[in-house]
N, C-alpha and C. Protein backbone atom coordinates (compact mmCIF):
# COMPACT_ATOMS: atom_id res chain seq x y z
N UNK A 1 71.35 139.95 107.38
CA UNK A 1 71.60 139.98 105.94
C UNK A 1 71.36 138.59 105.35
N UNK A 2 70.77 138.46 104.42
CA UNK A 2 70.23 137.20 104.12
C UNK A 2 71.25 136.91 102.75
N UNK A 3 71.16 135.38 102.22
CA UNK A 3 71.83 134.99 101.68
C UNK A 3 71.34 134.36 100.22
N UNK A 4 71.63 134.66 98.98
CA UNK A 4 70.93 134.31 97.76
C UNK A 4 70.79 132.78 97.85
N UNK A 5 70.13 132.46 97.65
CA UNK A 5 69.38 130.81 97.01
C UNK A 5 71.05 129.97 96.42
N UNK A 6 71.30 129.16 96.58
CA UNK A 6 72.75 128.74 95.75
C UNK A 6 73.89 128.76 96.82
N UNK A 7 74.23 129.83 97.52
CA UNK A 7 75.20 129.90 97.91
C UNK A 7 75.52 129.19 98.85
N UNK A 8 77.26 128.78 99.86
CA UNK A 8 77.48 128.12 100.41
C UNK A 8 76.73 128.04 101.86
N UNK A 9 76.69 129.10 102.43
CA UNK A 9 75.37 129.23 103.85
C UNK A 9 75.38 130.48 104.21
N UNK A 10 74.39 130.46 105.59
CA UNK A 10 73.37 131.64 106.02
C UNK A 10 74.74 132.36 106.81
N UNK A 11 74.90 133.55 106.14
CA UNK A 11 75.63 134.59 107.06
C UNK A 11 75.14 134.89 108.81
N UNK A 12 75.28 134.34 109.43
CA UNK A 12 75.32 134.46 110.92
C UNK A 12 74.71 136.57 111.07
N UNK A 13 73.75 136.46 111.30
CA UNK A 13 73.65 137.86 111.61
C UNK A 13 73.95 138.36 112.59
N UNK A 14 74.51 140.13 112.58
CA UNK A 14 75.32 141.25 113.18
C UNK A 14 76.51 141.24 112.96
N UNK A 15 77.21 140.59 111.40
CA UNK A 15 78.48 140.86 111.21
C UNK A 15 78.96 142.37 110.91
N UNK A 16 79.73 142.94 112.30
CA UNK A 16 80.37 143.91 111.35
C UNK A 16 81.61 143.93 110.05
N UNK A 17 81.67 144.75 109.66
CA UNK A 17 82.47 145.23 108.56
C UNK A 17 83.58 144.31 108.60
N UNK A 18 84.58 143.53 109.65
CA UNK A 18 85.55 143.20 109.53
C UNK A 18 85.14 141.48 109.32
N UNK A 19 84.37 141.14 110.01
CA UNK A 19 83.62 140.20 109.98
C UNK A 19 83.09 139.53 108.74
N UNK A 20 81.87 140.83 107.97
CA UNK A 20 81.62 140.14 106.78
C UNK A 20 83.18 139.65 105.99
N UNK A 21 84.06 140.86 105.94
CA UNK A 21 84.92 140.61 104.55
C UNK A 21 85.75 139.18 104.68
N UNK A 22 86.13 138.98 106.24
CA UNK A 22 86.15 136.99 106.40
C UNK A 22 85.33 136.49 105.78
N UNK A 23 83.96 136.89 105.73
CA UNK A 23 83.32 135.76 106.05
C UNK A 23 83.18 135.06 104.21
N UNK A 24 82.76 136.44 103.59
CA UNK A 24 83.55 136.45 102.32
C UNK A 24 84.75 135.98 101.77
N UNK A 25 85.83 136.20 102.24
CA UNK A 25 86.94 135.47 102.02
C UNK A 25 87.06 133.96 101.85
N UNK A 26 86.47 133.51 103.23
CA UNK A 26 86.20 132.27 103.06
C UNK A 26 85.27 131.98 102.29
N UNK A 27 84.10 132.33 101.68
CA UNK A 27 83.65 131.89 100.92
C UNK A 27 84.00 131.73 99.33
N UNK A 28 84.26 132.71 98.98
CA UNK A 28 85.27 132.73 97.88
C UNK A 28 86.43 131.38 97.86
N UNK A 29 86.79 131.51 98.78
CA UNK A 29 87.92 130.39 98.74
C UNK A 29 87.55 129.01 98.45
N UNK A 30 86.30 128.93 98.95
CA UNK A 30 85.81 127.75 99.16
C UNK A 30 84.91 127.28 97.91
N UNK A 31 84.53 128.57 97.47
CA UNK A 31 83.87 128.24 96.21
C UNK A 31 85.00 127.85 95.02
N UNK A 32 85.87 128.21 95.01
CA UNK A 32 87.00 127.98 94.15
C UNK A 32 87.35 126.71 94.30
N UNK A 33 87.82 126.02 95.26
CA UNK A 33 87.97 124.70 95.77
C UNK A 33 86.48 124.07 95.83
N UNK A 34 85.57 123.72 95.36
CA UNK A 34 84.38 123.48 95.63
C UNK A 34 84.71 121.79 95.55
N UNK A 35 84.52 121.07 96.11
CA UNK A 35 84.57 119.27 95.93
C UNK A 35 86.00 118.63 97.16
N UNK A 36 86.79 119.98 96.96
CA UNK A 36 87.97 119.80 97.61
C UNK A 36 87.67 119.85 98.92
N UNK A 37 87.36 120.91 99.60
CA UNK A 37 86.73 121.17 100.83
C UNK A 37 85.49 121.37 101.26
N UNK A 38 84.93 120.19 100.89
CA UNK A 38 83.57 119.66 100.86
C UNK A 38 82.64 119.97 102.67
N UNK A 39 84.02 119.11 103.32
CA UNK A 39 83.39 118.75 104.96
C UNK A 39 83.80 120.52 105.43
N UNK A 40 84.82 121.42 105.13
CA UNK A 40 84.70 122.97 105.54
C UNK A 40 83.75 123.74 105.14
N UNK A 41 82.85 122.80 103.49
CA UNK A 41 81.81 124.15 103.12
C UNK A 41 80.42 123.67 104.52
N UNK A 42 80.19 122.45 104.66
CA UNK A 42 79.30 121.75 105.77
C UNK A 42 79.33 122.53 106.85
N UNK A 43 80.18 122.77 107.37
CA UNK A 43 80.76 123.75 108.78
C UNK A 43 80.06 125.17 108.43
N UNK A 44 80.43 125.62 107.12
CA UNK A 44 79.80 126.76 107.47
C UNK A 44 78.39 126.77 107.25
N UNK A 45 78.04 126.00 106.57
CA UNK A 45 76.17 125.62 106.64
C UNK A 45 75.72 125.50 107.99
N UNK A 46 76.07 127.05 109.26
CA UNK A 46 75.65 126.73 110.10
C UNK A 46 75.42 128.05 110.86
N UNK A 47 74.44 128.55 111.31
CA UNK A 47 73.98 129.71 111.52
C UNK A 47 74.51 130.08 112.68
N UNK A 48 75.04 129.21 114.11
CA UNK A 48 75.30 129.75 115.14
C UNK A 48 76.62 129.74 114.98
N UNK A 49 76.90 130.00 114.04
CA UNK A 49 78.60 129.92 113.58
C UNK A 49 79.10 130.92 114.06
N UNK A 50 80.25 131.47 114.83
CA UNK A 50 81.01 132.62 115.47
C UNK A 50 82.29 133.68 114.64
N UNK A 51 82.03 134.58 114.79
CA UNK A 51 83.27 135.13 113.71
C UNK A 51 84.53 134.58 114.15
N UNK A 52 85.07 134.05 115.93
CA UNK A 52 86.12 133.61 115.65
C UNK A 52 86.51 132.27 115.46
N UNK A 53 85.04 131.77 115.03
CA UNK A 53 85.08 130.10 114.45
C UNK A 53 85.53 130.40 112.88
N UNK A 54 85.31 131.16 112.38
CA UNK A 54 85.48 131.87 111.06
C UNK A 54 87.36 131.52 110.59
N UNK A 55 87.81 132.47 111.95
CA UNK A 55 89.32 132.90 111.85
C UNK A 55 89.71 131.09 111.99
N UNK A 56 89.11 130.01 112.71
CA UNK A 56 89.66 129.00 112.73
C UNK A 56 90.12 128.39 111.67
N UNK A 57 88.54 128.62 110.81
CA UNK A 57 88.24 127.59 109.78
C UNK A 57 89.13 127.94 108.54
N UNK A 58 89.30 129.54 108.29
CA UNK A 58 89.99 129.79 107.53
C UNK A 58 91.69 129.68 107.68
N UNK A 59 92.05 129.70 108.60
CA UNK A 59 93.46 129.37 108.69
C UNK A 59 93.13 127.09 108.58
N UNK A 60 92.93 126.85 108.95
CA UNK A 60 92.25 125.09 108.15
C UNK A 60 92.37 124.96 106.94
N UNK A 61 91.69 126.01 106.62
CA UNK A 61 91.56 125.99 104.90
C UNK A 61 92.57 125.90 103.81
N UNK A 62 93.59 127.38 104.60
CA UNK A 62 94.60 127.63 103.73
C UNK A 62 95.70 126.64 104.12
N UNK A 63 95.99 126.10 105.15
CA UNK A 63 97.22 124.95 105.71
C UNK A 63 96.51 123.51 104.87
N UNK A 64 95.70 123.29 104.61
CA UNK A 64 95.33 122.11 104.20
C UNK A 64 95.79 122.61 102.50
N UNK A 65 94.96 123.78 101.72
CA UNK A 65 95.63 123.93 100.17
C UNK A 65 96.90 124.19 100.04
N UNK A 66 97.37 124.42 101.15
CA UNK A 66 98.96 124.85 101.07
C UNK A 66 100.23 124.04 101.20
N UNK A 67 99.17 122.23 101.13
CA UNK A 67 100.20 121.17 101.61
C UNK A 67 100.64 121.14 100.38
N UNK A 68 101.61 120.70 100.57
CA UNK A 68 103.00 120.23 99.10
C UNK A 68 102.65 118.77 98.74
N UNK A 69 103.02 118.39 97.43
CA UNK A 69 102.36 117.00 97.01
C UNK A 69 103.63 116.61 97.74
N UNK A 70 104.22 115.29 98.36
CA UNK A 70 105.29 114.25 98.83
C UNK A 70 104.91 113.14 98.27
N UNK A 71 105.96 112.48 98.12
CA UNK A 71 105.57 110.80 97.54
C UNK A 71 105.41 110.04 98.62
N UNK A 72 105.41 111.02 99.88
CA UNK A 72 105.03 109.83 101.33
C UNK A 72 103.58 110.42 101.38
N UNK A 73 102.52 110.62 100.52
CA UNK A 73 101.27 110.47 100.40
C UNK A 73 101.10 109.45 99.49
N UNK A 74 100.27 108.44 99.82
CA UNK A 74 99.76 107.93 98.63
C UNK A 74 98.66 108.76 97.54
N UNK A 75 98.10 109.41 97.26
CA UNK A 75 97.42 109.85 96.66
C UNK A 75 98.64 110.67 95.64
N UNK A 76 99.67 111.30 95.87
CA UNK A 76 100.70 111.92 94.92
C UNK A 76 101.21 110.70 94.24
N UNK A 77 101.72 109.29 95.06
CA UNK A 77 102.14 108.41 94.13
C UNK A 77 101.40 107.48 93.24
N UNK A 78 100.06 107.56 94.01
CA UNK A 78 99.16 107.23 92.67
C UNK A 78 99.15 108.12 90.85
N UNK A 79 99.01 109.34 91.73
CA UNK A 79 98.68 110.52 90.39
C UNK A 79 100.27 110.11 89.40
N UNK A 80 101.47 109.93 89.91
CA UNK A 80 102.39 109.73 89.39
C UNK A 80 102.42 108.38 88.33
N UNK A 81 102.49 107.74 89.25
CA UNK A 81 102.17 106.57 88.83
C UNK A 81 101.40 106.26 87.70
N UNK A 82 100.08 106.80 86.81
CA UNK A 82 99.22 107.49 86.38
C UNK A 82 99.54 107.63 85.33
N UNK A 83 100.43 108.69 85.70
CA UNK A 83 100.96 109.91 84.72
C UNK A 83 102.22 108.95 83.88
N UNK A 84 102.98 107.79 84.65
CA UNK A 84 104.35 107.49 83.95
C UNK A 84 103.25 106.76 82.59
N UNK A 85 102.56 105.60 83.23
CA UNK A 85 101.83 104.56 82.22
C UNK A 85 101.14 105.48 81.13
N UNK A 86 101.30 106.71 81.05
CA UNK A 86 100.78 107.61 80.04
C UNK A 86 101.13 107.62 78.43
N UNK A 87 103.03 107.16 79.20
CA UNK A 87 103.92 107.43 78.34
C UNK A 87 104.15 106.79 77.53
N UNK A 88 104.63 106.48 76.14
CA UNK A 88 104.91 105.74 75.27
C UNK A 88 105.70 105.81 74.40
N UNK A 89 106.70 104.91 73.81
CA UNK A 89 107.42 105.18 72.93
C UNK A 89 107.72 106.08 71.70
N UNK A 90 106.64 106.66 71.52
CA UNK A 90 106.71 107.82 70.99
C UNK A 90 106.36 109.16 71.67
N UNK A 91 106.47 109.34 72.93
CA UNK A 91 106.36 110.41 73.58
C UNK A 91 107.45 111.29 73.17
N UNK A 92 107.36 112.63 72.90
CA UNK A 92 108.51 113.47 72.09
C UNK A 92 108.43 114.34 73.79
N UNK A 93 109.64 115.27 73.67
CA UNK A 93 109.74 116.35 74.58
C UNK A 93 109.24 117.39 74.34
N UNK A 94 109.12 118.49 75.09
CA UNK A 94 108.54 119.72 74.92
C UNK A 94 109.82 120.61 75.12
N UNK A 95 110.68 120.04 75.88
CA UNK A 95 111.91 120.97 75.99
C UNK A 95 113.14 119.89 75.97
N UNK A 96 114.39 120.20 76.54
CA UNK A 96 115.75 119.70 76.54
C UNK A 96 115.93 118.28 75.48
N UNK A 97 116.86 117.88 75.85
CA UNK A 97 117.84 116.74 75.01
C UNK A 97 117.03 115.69 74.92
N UNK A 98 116.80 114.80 75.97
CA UNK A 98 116.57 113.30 76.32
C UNK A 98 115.55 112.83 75.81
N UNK A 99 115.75 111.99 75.11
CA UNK A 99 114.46 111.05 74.59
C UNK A 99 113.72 110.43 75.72
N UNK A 100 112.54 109.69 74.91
CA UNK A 100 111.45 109.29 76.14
C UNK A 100 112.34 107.91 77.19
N UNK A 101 113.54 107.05 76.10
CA UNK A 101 113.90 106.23 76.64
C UNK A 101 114.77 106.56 77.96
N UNK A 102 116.18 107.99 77.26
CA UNK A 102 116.86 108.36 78.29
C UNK A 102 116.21 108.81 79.43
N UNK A 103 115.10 109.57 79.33
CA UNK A 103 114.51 110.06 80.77
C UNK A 103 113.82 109.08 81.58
N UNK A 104 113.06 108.06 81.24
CA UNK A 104 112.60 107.00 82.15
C UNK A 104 113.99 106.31 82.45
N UNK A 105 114.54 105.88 81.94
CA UNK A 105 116.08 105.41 82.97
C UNK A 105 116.20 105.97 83.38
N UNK A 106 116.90 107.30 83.42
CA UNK A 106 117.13 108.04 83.64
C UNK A 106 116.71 108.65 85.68
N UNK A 107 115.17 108.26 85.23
CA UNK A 107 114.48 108.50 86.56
C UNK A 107 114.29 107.39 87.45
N UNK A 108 114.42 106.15 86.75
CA UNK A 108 114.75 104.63 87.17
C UNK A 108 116.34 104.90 88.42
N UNK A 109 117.06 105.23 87.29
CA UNK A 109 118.69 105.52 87.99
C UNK A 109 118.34 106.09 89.45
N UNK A 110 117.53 107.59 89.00
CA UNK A 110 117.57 108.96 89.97
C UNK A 110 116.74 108.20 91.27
N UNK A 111 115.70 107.23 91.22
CA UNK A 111 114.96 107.34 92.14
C UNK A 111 115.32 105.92 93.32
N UNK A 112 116.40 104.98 92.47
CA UNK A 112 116.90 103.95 93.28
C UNK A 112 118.30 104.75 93.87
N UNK A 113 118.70 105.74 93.64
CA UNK A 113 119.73 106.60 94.23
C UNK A 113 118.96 107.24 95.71
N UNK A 114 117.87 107.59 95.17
CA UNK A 114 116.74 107.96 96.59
C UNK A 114 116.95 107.23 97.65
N UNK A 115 116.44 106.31 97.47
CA UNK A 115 115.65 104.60 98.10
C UNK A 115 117.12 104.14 98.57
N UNK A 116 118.08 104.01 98.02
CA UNK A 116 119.43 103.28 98.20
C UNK A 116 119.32 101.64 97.76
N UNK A 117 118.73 101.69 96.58
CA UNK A 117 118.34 100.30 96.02
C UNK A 117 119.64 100.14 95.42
N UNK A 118 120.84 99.87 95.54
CA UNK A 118 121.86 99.72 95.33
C UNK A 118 123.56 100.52 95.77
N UNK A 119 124.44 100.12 94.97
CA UNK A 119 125.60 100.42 96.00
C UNK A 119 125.79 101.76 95.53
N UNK A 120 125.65 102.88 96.39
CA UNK A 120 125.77 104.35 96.29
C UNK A 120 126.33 105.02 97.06
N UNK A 121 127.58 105.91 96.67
CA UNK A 121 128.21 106.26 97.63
C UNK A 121 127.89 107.81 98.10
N UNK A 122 127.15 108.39 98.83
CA UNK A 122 126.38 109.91 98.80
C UNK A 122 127.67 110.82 99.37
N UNK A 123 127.72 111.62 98.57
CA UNK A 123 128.30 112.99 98.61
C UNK A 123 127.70 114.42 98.39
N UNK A 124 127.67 115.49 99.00
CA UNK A 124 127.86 116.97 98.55
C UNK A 124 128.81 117.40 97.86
N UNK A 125 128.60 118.05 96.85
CA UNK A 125 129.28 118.49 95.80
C UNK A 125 130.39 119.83 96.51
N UNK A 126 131.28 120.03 95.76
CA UNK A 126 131.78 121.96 96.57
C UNK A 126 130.68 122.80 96.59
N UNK A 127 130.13 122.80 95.10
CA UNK A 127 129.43 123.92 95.09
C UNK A 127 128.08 123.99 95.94
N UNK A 128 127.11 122.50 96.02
CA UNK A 128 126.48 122.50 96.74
C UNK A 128 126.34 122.72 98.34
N UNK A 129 127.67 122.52 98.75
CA UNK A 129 128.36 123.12 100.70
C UNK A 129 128.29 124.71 100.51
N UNK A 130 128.15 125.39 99.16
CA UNK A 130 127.82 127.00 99.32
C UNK A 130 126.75 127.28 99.07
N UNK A 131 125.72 126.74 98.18
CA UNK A 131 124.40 127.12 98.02
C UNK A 131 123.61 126.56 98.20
N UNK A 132 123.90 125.03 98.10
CA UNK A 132 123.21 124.20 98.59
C UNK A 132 121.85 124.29 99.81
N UNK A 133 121.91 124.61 100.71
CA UNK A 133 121.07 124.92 101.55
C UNK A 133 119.78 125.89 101.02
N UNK A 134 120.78 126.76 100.61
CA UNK A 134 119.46 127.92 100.27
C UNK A 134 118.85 127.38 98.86
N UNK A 135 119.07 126.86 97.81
CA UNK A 135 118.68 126.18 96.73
C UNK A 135 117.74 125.16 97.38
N UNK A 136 117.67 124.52 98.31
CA UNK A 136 116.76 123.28 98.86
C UNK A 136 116.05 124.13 99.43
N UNK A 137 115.93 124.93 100.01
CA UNK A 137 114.66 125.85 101.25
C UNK A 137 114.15 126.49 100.03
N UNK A 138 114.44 127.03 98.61
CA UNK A 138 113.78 127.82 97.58
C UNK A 138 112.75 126.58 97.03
N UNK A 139 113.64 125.79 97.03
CA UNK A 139 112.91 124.16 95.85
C UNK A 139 111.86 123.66 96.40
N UNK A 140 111.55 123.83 97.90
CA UNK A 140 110.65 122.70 98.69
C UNK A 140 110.05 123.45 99.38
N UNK A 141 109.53 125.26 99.45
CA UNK A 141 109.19 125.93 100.16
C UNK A 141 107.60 126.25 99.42
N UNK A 142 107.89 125.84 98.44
CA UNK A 142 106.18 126.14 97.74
C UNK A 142 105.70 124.78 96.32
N UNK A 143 105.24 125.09 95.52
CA UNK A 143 104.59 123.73 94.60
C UNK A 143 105.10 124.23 93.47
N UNK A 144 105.84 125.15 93.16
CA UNK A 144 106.20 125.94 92.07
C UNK A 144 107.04 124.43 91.80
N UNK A 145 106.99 124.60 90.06
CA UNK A 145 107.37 123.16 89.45
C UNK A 145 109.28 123.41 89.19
N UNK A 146 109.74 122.30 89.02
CA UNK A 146 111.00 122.55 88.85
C UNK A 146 111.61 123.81 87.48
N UNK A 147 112.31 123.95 87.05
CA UNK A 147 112.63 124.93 85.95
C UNK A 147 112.79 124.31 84.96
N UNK A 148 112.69 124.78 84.00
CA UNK A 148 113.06 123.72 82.28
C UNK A 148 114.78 123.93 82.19
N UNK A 149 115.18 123.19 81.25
CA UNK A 149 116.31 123.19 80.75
C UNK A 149 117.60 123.05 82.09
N UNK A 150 117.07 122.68 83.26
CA UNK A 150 118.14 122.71 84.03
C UNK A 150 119.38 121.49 83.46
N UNK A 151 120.42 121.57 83.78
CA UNK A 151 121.60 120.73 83.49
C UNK A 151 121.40 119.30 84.25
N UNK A 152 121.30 118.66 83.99
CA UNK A 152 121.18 116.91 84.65
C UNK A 152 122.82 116.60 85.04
N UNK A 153 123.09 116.41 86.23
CA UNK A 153 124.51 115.71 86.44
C UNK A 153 124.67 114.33 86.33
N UNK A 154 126.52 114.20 85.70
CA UNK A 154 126.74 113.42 85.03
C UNK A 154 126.42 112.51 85.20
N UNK A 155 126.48 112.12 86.97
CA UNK A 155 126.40 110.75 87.63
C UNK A 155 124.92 110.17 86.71
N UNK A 156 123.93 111.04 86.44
CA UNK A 156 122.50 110.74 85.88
C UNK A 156 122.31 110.76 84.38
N UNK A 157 123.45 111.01 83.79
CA UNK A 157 122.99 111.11 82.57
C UNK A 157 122.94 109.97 81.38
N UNK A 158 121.77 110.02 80.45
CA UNK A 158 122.20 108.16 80.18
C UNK A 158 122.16 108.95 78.75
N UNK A 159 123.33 107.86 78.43
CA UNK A 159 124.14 107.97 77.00
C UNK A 159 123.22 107.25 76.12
N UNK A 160 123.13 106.16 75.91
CA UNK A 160 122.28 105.06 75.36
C UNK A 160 120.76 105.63 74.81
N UNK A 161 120.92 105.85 73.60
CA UNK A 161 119.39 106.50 73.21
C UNK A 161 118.34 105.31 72.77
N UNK A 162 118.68 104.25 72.60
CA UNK A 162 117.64 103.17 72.64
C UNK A 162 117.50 102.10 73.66
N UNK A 163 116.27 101.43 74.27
CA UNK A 163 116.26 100.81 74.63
C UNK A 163 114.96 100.46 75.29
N UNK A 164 114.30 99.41 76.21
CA UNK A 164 112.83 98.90 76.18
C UNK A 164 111.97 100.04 77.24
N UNK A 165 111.68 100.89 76.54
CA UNK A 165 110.75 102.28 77.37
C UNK A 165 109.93 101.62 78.34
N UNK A 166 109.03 100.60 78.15
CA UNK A 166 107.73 100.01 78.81
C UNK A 166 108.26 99.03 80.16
N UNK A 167 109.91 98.90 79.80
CA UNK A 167 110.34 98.10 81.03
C UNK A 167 110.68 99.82 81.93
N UNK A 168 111.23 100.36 81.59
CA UNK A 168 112.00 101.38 82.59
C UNK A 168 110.65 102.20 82.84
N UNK A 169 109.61 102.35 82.28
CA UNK A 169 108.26 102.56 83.03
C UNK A 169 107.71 101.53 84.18
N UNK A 170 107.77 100.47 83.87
CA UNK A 170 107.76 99.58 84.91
C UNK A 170 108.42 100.09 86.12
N UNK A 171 109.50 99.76 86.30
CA UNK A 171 110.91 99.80 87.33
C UNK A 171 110.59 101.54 88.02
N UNK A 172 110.67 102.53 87.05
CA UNK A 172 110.03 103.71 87.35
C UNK A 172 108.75 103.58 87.94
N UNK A 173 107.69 103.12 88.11
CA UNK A 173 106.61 102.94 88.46
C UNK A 173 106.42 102.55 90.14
N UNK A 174 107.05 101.05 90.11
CA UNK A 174 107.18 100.64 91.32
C UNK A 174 108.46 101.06 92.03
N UNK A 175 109.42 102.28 92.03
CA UNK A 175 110.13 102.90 92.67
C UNK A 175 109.33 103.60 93.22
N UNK A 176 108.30 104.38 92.22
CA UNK A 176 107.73 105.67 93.26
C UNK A 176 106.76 105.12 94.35
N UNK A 177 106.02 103.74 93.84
CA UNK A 177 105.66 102.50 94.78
C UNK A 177 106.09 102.24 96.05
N UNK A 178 107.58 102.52 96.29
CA UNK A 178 108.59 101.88 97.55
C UNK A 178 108.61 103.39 98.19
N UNK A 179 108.17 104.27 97.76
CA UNK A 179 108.46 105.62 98.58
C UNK A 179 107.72 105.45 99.84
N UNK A 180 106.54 104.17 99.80
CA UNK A 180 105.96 104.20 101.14
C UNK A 180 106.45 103.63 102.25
N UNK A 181 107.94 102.88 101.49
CA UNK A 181 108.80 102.11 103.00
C UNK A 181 110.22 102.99 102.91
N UNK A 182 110.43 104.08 102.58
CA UNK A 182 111.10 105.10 102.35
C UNK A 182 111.86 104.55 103.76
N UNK A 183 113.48 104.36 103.90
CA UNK A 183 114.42 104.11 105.07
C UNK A 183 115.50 104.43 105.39
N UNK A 184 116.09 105.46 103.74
CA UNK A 184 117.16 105.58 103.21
C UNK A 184 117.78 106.51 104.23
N UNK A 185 118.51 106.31 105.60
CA UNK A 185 118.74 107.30 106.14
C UNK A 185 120.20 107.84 105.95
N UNK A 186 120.52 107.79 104.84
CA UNK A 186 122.41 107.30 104.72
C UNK A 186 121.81 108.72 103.64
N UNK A 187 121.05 108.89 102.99
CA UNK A 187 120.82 109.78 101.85
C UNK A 187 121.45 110.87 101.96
N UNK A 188 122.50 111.84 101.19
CA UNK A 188 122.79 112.88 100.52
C UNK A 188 122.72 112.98 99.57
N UNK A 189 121.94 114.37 99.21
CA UNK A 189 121.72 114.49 97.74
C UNK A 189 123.03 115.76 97.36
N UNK A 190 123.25 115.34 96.14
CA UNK A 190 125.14 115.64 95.73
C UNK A 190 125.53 117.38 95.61
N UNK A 191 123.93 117.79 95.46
CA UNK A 191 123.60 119.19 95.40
C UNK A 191 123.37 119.66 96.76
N UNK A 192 122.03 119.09 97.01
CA UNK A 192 121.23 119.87 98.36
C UNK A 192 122.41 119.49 99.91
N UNK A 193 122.95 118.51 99.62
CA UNK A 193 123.48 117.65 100.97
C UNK A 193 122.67 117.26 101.63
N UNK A 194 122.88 117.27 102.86
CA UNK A 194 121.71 116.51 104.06
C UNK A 194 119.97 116.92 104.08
N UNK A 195 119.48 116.29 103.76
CA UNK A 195 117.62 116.83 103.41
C UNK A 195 116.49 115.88 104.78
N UNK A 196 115.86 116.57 105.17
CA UNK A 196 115.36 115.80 105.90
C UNK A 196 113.69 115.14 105.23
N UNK A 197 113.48 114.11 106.02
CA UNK A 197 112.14 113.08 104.99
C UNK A 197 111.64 113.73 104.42
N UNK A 198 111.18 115.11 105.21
CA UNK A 198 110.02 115.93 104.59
C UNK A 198 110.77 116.47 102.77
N UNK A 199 111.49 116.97 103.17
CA UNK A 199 112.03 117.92 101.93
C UNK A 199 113.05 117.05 100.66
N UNK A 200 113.28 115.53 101.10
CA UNK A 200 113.27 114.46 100.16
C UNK A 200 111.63 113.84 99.77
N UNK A 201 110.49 114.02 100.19
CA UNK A 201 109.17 113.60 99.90
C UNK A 201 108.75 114.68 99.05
N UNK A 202 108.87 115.67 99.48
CA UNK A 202 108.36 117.11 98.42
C UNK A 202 109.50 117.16 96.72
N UNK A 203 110.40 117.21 97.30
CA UNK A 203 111.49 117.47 95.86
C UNK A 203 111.72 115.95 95.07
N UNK A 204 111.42 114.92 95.87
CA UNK A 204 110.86 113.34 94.83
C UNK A 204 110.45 113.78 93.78
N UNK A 205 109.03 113.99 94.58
CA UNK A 205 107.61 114.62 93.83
C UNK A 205 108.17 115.50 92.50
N UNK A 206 108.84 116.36 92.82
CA UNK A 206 108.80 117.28 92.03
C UNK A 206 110.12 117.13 90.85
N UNK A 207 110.44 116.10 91.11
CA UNK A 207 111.94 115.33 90.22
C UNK A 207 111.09 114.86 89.20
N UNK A 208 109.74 114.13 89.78
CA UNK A 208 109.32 113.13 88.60
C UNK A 208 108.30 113.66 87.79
N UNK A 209 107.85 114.73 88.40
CA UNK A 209 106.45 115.66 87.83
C UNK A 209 107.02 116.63 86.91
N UNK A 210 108.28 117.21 87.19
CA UNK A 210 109.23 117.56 86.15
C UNK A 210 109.18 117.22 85.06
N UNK A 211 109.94 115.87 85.02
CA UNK A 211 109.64 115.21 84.03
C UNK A 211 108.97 114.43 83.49
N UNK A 212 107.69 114.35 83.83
CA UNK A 212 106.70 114.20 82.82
C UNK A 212 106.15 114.83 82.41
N UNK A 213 106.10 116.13 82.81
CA UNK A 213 105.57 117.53 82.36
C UNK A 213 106.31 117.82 81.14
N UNK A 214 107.65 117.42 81.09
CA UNK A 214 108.67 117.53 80.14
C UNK A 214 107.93 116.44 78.54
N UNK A 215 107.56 115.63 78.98
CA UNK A 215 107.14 114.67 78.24
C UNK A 215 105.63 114.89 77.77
N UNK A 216 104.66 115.96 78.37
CA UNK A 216 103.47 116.56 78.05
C UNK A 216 102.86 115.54 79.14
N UNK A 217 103.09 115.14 80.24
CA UNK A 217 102.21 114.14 80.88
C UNK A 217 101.96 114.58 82.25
């Protein structure tokens, strides 16, 4: 079976029926991701290719799109990073309370609480010793973004509605910066309780992408 002019490569001939619809699959997939999985479309540009080289490549495929952004990648704390210097004193919200000033402190506060850049005393909450667990395996199990309007606890909440935005972008900036000497092994978070690197690198991520999403950024 030959293959139109354009497409990603030469279908390996005598695929049966179960065969082509892989072989399809993966291509589809790959065309969707096109730039992303550049060196997997190369692989299949290859005629003595095997249907169960197929089953390899495609389980490759999907474990590689299926990684979670962490701030122990550099490439997530770049994009972040990015995204804060976006912001500016007149950045309005799209949802909840906090002005542009309260939420960059705000995330200044949240992310030296991470790191243990100061004197912090970590606790689990009551309520978090009952749900806690299963609320962290829901939060860090896929890329789905945090929820709007959730309640911010008190320990985080900043009263003070004015003050220098472009410094607490700063300080915010090079926090998500220090996620690459990440050491904090004393960390409980007051909700989740005990989190291990992985699932404090994924829910970082998704603390600060939150809120800048909140901010249109």
């Amino acid at each position: 079976m030959a293959v139109k002019k354009g497409s990603f490569s030469c279908i390996p001939n005598e695929f049966d029926r179960w065969e082509w619809r892989l072989w399809l699959k993966v291509h589809c997939f790959l065309k969707r991701y096109v730039g992303v999985f550049s060196d997997e479309g190369k692989l299949l540009d290859n005629e003595k290719i095997q249907a169960k080289d197929y089953v390899l490549l495609y389980r490759k495929i999907k474990l590689k799109h299926n990684r979670l952004k962490t701030l122990f990648d550099l490439s997530a704390r770049k994009e972040l990073i990015q995204r804060i210097h976006l912001l500016s004193e007149k950045s309005t919200p799209l949802w909840g309370k906090m002005n542009v000033y309260q939420m960059t402190k705000h995330n200044t506060y949240w992310n030296s609480w991470v790191l243990g850049k100061g004197d912090f005393v970590y606790k689990q909450e009551f309520l978090g010793k009952i749900f806690g667990k299963m609320a962290l395996k829901n939060t860090t199990k896929d890329d789905k973004p945090i929820g709007k309007n959730l309640p911010t606890g008190i320990a985080f909440t900043v009263k003070e509605t004015e003050g220098d935005v472009n410094e607490q972008k700063e300080l915010w900036a090079n926090l998500i910066a220090d996620f690459e000497y990440f050491s904090n092994k004393e960390f409980i978070h007051d909700f989740f309780g005990k989190m291990s690197k992985e699932q404090i690198g994924i829910f970082a991520y998704k603390h600060s992408d939150h809120h800048l999403r909140q901010f249109g950024v």
